[in-house]
N, C-alpha and C. Protein backbone atom coordinates (compact mmCIF):
# COMPACT_ATOMS: atom_id res chain seq x y z
N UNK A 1 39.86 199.22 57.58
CA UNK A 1 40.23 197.91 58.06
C UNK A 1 41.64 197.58 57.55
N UNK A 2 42.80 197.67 58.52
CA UNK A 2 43.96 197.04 57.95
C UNK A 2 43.92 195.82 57.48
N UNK A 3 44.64 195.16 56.68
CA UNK A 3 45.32 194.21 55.97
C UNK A 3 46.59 193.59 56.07
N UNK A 4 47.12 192.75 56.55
CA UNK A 4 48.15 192.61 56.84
C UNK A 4 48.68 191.44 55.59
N UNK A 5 49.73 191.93 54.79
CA UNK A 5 50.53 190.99 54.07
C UNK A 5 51.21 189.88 54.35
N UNK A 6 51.93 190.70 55.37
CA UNK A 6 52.45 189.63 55.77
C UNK A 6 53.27 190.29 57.10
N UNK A 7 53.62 189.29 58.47
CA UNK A 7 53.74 190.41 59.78
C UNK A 7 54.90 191.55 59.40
N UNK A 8 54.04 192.60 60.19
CA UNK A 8 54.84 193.72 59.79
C UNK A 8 54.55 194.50 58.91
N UNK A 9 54.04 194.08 57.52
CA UNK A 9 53.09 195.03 56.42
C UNK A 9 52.09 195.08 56.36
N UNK A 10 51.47 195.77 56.74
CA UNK A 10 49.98 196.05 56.47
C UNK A 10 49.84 197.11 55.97
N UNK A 11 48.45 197.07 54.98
CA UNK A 11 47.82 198.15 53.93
C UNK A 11 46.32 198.34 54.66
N UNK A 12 45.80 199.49 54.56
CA UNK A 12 44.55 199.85 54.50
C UNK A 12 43.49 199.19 54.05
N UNK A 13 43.87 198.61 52.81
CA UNK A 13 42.67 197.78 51.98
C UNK A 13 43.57 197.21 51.18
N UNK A 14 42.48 196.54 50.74
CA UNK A 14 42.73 195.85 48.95
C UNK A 14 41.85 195.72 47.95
N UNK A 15 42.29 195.99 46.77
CA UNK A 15 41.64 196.52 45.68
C UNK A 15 41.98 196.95 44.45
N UNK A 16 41.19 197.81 43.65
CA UNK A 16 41.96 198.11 42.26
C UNK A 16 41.80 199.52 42.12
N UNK A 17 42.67 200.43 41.30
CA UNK A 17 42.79 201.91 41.81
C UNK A 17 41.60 202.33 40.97
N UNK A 18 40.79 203.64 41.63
CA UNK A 18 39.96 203.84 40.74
C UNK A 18 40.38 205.35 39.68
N UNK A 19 40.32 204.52 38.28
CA UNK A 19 40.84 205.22 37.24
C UNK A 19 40.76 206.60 37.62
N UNK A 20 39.27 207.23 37.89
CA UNK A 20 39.18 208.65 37.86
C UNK A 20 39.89 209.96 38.34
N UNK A 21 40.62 209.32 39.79
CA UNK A 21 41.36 209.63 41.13
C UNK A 21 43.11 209.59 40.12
N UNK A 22 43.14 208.35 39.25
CA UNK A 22 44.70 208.45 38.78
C UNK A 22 44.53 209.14 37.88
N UNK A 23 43.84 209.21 36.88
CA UNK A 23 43.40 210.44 35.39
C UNK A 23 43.54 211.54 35.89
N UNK A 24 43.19 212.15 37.19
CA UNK A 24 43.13 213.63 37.85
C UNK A 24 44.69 213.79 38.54
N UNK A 25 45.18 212.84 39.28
CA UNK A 25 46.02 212.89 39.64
C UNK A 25 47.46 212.45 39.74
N UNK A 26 47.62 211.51 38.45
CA UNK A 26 49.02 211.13 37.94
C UNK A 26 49.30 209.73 39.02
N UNK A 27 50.78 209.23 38.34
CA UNK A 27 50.86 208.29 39.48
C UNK A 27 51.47 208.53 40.51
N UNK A 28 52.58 209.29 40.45
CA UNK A 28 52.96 209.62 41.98
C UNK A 28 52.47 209.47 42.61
N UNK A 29 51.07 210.56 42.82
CA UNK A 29 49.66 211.34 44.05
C UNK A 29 49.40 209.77 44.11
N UNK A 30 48.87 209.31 43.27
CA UNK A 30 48.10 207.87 43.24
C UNK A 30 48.82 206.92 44.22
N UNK A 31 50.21 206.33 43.49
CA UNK A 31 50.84 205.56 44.40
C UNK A 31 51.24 206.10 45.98
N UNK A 32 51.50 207.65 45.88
CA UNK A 32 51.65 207.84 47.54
C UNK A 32 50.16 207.51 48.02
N UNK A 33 49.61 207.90 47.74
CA UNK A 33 48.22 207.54 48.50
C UNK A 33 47.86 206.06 48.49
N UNK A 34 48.16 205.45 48.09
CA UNK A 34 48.52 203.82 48.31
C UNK A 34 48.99 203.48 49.75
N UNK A 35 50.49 204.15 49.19
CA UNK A 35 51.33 203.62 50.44
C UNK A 35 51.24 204.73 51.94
N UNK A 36 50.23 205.54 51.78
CA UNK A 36 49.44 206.38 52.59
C UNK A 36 48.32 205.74 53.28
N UNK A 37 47.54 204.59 52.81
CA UNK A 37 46.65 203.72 52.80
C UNK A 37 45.19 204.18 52.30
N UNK A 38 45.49 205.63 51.52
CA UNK A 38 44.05 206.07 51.08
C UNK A 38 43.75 206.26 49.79
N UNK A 39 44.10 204.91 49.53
CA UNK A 39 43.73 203.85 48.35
C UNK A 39 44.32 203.10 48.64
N UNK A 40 43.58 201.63 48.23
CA UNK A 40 44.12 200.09 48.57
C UNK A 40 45.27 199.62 47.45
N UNK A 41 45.64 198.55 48.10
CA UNK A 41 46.87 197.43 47.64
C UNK A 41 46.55 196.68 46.36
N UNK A 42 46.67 196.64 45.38
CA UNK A 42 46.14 195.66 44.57
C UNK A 42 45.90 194.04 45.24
N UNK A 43 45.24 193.52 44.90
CA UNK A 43 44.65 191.77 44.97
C UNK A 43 45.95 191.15 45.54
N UNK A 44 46.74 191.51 44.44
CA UNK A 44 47.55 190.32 44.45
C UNK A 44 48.66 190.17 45.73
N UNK A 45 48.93 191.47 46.20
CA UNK A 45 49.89 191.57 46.74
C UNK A 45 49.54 190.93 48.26
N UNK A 46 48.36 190.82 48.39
CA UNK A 46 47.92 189.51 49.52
C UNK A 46 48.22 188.48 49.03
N UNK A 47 47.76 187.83 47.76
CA UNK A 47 48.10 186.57 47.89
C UNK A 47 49.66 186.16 47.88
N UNK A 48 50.67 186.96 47.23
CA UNK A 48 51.56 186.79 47.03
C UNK A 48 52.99 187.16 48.05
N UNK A 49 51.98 187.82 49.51
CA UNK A 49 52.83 188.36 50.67
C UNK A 49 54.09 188.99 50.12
N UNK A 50 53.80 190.25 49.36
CA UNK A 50 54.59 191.76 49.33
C UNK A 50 53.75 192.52 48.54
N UNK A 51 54.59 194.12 49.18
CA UNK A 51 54.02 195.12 49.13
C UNK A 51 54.74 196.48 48.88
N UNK A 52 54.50 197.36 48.45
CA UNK A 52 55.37 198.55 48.18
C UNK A 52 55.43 199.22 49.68
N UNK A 53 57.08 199.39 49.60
CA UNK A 53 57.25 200.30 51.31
C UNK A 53 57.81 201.95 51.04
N UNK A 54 58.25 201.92 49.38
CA UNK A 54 58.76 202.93 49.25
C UNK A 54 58.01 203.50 48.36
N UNK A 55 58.28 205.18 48.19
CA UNK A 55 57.98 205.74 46.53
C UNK A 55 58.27 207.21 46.52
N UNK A 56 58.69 207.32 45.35
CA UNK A 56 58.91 208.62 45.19
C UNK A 56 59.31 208.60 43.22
N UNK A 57 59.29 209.47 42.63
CA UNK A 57 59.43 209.82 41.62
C UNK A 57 60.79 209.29 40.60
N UNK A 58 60.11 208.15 40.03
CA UNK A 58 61.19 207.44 39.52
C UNK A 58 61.89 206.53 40.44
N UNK A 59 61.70 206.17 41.60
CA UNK A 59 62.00 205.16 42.18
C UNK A 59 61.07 204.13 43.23
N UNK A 60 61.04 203.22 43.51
CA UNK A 60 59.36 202.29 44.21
C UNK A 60 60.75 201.10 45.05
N UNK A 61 60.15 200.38 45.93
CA UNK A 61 60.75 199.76 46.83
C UNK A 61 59.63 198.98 47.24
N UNK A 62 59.34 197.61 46.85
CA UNK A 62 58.95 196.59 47.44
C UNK A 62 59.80 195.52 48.63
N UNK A 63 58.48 194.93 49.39
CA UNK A 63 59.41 194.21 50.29
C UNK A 63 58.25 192.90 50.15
N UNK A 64 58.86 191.70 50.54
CA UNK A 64 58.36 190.53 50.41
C UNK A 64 58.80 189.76 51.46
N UNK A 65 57.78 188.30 51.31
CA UNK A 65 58.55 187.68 52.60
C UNK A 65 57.69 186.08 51.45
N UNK A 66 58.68 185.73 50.75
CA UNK A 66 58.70 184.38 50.43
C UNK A 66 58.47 183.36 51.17
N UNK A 67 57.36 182.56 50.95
CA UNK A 67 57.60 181.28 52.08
C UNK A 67 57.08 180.03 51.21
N UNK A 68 56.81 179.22 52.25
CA UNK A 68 55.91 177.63 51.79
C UNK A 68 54.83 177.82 50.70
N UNK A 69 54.18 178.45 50.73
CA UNK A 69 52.85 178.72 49.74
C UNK A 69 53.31 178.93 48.58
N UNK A 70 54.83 179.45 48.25
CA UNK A 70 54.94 179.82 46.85
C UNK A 70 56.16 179.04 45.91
N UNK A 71 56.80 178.04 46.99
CA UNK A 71 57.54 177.11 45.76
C UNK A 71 57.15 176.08 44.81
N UNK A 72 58.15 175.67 44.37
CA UNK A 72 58.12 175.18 43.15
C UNK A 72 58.31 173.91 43.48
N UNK A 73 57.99 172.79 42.54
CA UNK A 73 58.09 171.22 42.71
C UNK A 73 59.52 170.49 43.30
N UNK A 74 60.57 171.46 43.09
CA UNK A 74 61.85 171.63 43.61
C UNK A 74 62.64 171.62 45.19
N UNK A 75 60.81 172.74 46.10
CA UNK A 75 61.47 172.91 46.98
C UNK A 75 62.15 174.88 47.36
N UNK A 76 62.42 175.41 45.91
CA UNK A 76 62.51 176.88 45.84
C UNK A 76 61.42 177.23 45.57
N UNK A 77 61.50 178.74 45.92
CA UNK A 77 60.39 179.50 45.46
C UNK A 77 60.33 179.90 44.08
N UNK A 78 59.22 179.69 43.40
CA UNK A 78 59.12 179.72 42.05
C UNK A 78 58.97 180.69 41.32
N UNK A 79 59.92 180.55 40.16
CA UNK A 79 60.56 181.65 39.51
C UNK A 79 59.09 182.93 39.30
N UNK A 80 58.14 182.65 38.65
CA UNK A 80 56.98 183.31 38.95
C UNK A 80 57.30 184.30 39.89
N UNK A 81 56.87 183.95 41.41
CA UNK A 81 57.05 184.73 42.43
C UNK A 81 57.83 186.03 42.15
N UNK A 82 59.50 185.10 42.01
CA UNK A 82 60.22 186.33 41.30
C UNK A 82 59.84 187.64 40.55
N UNK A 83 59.58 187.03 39.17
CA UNK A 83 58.80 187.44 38.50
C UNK A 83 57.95 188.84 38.53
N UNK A 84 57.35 188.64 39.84
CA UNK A 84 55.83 189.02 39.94
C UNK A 84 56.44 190.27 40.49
N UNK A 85 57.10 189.84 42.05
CA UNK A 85 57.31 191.36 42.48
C UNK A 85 58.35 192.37 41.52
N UNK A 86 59.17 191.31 40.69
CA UNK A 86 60.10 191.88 39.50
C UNK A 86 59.52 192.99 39.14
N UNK A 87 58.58 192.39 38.44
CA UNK A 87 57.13 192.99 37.27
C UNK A 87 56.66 194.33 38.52
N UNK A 88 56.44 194.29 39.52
CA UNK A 88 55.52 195.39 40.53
C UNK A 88 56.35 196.29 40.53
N UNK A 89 57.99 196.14 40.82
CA UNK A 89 58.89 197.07 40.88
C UNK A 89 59.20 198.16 39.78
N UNK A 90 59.50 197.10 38.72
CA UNK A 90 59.73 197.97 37.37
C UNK A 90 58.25 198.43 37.07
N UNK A 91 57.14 198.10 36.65
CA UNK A 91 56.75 198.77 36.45
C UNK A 91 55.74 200.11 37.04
N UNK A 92 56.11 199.98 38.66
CA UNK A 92 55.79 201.03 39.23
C UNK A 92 56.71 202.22 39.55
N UNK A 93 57.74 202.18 39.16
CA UNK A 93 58.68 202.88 38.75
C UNK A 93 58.14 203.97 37.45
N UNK A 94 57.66 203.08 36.40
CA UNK A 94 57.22 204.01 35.40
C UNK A 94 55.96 204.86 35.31
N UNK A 95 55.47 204.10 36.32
CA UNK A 95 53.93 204.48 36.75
C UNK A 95 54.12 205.83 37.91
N UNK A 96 55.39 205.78 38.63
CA UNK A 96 55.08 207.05 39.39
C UNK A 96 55.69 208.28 38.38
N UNK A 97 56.21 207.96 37.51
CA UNK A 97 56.59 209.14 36.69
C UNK A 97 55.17 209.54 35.48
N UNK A 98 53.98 209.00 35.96
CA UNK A 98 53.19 209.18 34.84
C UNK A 98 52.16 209.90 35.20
N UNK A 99 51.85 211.33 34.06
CA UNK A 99 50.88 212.13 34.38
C UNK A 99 49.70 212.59 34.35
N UNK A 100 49.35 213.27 34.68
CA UNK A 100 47.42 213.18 34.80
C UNK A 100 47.01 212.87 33.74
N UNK A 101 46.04 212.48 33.22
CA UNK A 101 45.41 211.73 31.86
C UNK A 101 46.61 210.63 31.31
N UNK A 102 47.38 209.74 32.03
CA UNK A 102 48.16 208.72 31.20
C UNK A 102 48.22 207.59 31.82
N UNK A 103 48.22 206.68 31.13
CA UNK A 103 48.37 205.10 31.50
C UNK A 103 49.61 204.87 31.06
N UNK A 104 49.34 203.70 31.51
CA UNK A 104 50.54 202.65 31.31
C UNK A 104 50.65 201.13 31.24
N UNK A 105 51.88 200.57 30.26
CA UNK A 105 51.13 198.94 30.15
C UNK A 105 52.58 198.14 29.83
N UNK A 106 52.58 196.98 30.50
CA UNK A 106 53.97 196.75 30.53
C UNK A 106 53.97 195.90 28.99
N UNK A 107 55.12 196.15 28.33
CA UNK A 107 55.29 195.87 26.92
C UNK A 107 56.13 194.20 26.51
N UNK A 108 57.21 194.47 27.63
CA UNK A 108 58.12 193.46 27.88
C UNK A 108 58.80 193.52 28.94
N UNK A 109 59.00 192.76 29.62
CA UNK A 109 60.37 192.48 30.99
C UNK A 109 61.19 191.22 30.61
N UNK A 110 62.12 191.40 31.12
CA UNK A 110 63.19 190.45 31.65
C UNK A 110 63.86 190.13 32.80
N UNK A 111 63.72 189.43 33.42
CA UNK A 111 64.48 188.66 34.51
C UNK A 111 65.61 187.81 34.62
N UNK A 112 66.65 188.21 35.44
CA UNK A 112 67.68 187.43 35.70
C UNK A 112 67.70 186.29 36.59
N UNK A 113 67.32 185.57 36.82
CA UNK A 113 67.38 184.81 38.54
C UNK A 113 68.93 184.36 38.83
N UNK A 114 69.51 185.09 39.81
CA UNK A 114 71.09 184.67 39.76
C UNK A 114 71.29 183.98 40.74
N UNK A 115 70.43 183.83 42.26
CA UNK A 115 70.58 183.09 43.25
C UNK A 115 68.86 182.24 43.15
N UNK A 116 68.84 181.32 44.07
CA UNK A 116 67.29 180.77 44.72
C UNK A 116 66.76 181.33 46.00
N UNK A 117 65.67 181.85 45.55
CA UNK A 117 64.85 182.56 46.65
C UNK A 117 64.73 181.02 47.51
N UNK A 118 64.63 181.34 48.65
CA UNK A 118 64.04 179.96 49.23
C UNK A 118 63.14 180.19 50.51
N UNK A 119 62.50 179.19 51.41
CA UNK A 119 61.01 179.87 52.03
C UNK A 119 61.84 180.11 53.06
N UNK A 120 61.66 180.67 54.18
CA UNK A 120 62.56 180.93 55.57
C UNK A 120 63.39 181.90 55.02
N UNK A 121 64.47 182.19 54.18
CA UNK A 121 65.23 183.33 53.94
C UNK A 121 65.02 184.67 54.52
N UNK A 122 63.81 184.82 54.74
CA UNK A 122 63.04 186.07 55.16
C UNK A 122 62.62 186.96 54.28
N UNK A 123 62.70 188.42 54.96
CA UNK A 123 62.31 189.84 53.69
C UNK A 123 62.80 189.39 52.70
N UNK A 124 62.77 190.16 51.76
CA UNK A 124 63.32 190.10 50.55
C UNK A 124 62.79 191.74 49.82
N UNK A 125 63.90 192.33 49.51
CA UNK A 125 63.22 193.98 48.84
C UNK A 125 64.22 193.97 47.43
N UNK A 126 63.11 194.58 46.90
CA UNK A 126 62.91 194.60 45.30
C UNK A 126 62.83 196.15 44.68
N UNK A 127 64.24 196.70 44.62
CA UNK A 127 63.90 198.31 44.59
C UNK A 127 63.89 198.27 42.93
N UNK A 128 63.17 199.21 42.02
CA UNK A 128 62.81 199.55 40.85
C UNK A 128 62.90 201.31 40.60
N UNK A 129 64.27 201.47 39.77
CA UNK A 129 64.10 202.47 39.20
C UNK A 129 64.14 202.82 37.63
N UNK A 130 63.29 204.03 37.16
CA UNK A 130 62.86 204.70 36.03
C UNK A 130 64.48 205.17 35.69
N UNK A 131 64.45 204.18 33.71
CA UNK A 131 66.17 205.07 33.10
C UNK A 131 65.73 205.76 32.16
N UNK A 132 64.48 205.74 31.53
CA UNK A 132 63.53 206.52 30.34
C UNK A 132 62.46 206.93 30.29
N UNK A 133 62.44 207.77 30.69
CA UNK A 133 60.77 208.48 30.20
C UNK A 133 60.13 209.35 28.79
N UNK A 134 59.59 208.68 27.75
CA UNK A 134 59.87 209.26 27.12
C UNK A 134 58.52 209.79 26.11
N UNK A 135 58.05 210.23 25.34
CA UNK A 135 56.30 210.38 25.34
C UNK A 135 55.63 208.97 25.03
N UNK A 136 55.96 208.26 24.50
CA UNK A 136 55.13 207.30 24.26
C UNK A 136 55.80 205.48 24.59
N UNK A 137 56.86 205.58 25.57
CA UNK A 137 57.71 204.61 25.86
C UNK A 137 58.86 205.06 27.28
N UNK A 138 58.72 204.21 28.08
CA UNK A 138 59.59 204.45 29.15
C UNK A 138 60.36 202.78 29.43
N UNK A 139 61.28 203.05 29.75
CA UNK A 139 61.72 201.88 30.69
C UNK A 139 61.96 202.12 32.33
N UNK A 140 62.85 201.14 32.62
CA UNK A 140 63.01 200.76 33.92
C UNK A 140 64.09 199.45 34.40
N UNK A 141 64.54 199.26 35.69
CA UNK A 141 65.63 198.43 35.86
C UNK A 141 64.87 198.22 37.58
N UNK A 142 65.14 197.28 38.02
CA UNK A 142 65.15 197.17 39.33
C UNK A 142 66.25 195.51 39.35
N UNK A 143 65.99 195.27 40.67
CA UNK A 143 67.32 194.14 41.63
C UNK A 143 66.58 193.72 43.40
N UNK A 144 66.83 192.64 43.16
CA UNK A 144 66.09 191.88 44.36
C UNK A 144 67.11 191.14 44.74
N UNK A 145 66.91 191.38 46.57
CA UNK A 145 68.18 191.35 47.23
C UNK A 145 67.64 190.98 48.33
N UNK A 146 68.39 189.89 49.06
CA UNK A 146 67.99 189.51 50.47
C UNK A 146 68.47 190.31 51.37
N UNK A 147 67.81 190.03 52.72
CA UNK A 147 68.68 190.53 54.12
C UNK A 147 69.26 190.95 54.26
N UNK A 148 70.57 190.64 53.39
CA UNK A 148 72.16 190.75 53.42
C UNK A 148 72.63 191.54 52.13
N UNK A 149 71.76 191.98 51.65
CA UNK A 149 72.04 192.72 50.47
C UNK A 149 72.52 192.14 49.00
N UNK A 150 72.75 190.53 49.20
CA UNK A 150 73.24 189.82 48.05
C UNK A 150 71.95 190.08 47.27
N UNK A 151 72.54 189.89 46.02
CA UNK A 151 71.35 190.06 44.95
C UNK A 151 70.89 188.94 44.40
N UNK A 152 69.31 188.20 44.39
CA UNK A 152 68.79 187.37 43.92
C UNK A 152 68.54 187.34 42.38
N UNK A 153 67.85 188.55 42.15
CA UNK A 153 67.90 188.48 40.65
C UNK A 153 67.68 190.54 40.42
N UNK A 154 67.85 190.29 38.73
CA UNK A 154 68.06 192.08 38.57
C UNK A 154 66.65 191.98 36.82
N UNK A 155 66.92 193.16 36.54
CA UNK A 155 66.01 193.15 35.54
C UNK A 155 65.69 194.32 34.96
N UNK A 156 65.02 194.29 33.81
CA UNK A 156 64.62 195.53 32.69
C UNK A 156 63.16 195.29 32.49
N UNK A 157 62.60 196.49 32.24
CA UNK A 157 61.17 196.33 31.72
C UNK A 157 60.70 197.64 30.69
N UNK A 158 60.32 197.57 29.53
CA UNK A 158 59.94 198.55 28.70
C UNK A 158 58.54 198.39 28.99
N UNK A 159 57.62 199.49 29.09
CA UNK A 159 55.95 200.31 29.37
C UNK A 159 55.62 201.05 28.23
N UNK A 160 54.33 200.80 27.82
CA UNK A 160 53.91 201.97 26.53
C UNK A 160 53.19 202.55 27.69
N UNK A 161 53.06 203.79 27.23
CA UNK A 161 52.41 205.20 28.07
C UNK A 161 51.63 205.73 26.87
N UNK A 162 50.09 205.60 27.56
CA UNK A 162 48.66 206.43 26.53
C UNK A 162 47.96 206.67 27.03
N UNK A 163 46.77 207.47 26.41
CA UNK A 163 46.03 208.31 27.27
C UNK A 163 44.93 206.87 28.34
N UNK A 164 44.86 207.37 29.39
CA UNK A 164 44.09 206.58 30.24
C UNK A 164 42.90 206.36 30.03
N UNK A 165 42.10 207.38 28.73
CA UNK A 165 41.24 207.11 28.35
C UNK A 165 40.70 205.49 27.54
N UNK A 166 42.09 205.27 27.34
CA UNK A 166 41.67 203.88 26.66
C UNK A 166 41.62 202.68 27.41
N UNK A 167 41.72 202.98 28.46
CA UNK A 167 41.55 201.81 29.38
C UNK A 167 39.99 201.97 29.84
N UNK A 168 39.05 200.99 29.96
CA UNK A 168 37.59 200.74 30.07
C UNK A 168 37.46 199.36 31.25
N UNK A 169 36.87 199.74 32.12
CA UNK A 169 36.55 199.02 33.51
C UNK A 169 34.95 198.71 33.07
């Protein structure tokens, strides 16, 4: 059953990955098969209308479409939002560089907001790439950019990387 994010993106499903499938098969396999549709979208990325369009090894490409549902008392879309797909970019960046038996957990991020997202603007893509991989710590950088390629906001995120065993569902 497709899913549609928002017009134009649609995923296969939605859901949460099942550990066993990423423990065997790292994140790359994992996330292509995401954006393959054979494994679902996480939760959120419905409520929050975006979704990953890209991936490959050390680099992920979200796209979004900001609107009414997600501003702020202001009138913009709220920094959160930002935030969120910020947070999906960077740290799926570190997640496709991660290998069979390993997790991952975001440690810290930072966000810039240099322009205002606002609702109507349209797409909005959020590319995230891997600057460290390293055994027990990676980072990451990504930049969110409208239509026009101006940049909304940019950002860093450090990930601890451990065995996936310690994660319990």
């Amino acid at each position: 059953m497709n899913v549609e994010l928002y017009p134009g993106l649609a995923v296969s499903g939605i859901g949460t990955l099942p550990l066993d499938v990423v423990a065997r098969d790292g994140g790359l396999k994992a996330m292509q098969a995401m954006l393959e549709g054979r494994l679902p979208a996480p939760p959120m990325a419905q409520t929050l209308k975006f979704g990953m369009t890209e991936v490959e090894e050390g680099r992920v490409v979200f796209k979004g479409l900001p609107d009414e549902t997600h501003l702020n008392p202001l009138g913009t879309v709220h920094g959160g939002w930002t935030a969120t797909i910020m947070d999906s970019a960077l740290g799926c960046a570190v997640f496709s560089a991660i290998k069979p038996g390993e997790a991952y957990t975001t440690v810290e991020f930072k966000v810039n907001l240099v322009r205002p997202v606002l609702p109507g603007m349209g797409e909005v893509t959020c590319e995230g790439r891997l600057v460290h991989r390293g055994r027990t710590i990676a980072t990451s950088e990504a930049w969110l950019r409208d239509g026009a390629g101006k940049l909304l906001a940019h950002g860093t995120e450090t990930c601890a990387i451990f065995p996936i065993a310690n994660l319990t569902r």
